[in-house]
C-alpha atoms as a PDB file:
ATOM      1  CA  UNK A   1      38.958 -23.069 -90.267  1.00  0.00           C
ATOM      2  CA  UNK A   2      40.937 -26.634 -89.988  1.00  0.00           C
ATOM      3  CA  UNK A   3      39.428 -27.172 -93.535  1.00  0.00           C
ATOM      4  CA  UNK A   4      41.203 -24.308 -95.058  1.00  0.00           C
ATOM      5  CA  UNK A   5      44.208 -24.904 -93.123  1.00  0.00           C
ATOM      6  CA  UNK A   6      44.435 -28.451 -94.353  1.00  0.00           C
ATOM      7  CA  UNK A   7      44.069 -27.053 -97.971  1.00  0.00           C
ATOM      8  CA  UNK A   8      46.744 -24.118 -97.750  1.00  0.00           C
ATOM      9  CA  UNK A   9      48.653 -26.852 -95.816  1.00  0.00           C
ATOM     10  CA  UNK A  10      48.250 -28.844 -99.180  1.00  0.00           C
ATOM     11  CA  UNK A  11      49.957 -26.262-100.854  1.00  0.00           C
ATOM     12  CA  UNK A  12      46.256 -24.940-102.460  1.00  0.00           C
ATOM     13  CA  UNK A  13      45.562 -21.486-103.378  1.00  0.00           C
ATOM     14  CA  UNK A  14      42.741 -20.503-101.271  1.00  0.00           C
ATOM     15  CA  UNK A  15      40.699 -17.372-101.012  1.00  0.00           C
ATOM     16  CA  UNK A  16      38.335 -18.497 -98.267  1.00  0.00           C
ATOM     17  CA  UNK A  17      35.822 -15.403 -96.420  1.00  0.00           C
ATOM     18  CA  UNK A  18      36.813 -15.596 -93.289  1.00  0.00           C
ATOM     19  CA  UNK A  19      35.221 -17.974 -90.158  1.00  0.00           C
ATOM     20  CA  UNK A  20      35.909 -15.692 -87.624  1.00  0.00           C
ATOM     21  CA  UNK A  21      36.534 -12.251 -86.498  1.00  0.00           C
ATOM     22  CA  UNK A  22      38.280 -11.701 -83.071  1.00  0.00           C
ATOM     23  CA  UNK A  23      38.821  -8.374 -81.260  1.00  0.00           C
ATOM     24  CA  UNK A  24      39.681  -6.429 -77.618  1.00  0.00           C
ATOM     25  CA  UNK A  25      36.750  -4.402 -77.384  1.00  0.00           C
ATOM     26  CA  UNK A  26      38.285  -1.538 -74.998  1.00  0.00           C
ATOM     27  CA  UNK A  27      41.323  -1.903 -77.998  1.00  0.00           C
ATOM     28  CA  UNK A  28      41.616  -1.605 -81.417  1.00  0.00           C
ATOM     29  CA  UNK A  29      42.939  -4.999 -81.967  1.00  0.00           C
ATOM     30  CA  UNK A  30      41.276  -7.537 -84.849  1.00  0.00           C
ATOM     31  CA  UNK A  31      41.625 -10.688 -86.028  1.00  0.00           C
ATOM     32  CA  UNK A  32      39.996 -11.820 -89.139  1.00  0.00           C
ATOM     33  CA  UNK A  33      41.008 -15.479 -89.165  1.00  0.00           C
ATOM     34  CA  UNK A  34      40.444 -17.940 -92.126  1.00  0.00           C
ATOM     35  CA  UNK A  35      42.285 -20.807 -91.261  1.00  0.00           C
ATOM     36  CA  UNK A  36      43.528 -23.263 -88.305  1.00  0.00           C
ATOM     37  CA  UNK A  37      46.948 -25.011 -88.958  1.00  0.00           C
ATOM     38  CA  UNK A  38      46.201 -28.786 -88.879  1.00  0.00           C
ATOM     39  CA  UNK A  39      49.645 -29.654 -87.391  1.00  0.00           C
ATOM     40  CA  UNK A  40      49.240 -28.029 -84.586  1.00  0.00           C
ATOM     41  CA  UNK A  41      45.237 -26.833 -83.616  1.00  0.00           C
ATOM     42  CA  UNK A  42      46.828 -23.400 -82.166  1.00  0.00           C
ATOM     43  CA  UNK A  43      48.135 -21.420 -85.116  1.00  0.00           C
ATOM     44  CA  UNK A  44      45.571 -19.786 -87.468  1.00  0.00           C
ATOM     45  CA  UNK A  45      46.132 -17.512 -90.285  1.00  0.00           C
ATOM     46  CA  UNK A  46      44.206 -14.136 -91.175  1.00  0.00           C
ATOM     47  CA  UNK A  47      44.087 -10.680 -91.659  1.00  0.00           C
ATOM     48  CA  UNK A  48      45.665  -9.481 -88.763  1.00  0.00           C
ATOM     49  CA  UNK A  49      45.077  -5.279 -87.621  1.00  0.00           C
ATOM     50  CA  UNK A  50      47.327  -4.271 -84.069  1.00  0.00           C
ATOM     51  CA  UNK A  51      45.729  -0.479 -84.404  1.00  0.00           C
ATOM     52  CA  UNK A  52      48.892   0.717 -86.219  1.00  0.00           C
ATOM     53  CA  UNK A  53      47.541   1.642 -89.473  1.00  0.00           C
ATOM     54  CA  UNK A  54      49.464  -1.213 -91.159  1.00  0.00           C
ATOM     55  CA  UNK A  55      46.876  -4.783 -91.289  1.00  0.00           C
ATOM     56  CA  UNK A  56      48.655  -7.358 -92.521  1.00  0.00           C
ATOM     57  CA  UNK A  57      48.101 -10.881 -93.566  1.00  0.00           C
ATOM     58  CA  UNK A  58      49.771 -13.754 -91.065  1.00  0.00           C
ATOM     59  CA  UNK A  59      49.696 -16.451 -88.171  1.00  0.00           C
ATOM     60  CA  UNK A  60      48.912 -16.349 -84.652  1.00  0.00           C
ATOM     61  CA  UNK A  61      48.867 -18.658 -81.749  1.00  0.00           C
ATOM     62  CA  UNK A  62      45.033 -18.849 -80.546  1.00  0.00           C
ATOM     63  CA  UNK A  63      46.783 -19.544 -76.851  1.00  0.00           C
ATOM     64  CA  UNK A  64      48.549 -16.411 -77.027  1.00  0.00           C
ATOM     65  CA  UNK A  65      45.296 -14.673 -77.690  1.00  0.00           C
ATOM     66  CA  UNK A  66      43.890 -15.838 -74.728  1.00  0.00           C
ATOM     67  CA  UNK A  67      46.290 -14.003 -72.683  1.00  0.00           C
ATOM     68  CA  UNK A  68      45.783 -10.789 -74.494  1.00  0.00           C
ATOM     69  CA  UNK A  69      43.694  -7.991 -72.459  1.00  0.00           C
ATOM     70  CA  UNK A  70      42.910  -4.436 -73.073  1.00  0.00           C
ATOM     71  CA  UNK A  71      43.215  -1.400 -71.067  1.00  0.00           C
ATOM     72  CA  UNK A  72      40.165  -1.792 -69.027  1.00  0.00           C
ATOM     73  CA  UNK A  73      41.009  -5.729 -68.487  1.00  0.00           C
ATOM     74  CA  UNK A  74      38.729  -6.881 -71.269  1.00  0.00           C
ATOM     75  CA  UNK A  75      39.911 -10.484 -72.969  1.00  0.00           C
ATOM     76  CA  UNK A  76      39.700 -10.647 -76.484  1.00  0.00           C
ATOM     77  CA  UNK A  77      36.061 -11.802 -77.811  1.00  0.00           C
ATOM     78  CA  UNK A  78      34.210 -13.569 -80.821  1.00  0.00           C
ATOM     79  CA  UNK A  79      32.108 -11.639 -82.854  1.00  0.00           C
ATOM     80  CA  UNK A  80      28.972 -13.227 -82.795  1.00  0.00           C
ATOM     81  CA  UNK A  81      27.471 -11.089 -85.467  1.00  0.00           C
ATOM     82  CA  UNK A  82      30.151 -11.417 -87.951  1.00  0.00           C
ATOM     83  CA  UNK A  83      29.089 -12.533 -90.859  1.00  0.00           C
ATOM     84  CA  UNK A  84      31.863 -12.006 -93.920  1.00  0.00           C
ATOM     85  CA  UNK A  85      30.755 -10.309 -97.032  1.00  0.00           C
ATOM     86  CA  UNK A  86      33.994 -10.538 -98.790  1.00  0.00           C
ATOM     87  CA  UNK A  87      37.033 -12.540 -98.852  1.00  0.00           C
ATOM     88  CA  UNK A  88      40.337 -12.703 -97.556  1.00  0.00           C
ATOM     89  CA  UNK A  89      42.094 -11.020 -99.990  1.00  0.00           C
ATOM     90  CA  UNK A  90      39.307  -8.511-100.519  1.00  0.00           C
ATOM     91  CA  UNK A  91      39.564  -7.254 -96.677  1.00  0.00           C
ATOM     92  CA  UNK A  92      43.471  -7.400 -97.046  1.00  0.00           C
ATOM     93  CA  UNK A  93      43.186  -5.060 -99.974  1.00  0.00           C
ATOM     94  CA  UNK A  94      40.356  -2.969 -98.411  1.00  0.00           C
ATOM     95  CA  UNK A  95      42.071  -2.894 -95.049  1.00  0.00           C
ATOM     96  CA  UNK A  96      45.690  -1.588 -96.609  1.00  0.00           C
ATOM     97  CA  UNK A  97      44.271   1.018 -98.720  1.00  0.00           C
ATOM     98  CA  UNK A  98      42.233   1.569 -95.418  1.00  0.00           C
ATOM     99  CA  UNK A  99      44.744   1.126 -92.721  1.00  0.00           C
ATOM    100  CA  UNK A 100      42.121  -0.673 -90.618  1.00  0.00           C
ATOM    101  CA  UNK A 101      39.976  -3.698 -91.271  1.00  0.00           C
ATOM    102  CA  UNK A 102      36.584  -2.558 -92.774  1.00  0.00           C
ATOM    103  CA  UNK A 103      33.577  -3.657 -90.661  1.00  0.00           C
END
């Protein structure tokens, strides 16, 4: 993640696949995150799905993901059997047509 947030920091145009997906599993909140800001270590950027309907590419502070719980007092968790399939962009187009990220 740091790499690609050193290159879009750089001012590249990226299209990484994602490193990680996040999510509250007693919620229907995901993070697909691509990259880690290199200013600060705390703020990546991904494809980012609150259970609205309405994903949407941005930042978020990893800290204030630690202090995110769900209903039944679940923290948000890794994935450990993500493995992306498509890129960035390609979920964010997926996942607006959708209104969810696609698994």
């Amino acid at each position: 993640m740091l790499a690609h947030g050193k290159a879009r920091a750089a001012g590249e145009a990226i299209d990484p696949l994602p490193v990680v997906r996040l999510f509250t599993p007693d919620a229907h909140l995901t993070w697909l995150l691509a990259a880690l800001d290199p200013a600060d270590g705390d703020t990546a950027y991904g494809l980012i799905d609150l259970g609205l309907g309405m994903p949407t590419l941005g930042t978020v502070k990893l800290s204030d993901l630690a202090s995110i719980v769900g209903p039944l007092k679940r923290p948000v968790q890794r994935d450990l059997y993500f493995h992306p399939a498509r890129t960035l962009s390609e979920y964010t187009r997926l996942a607006e047509r959708d209104g969810a990220i696609p698994d």
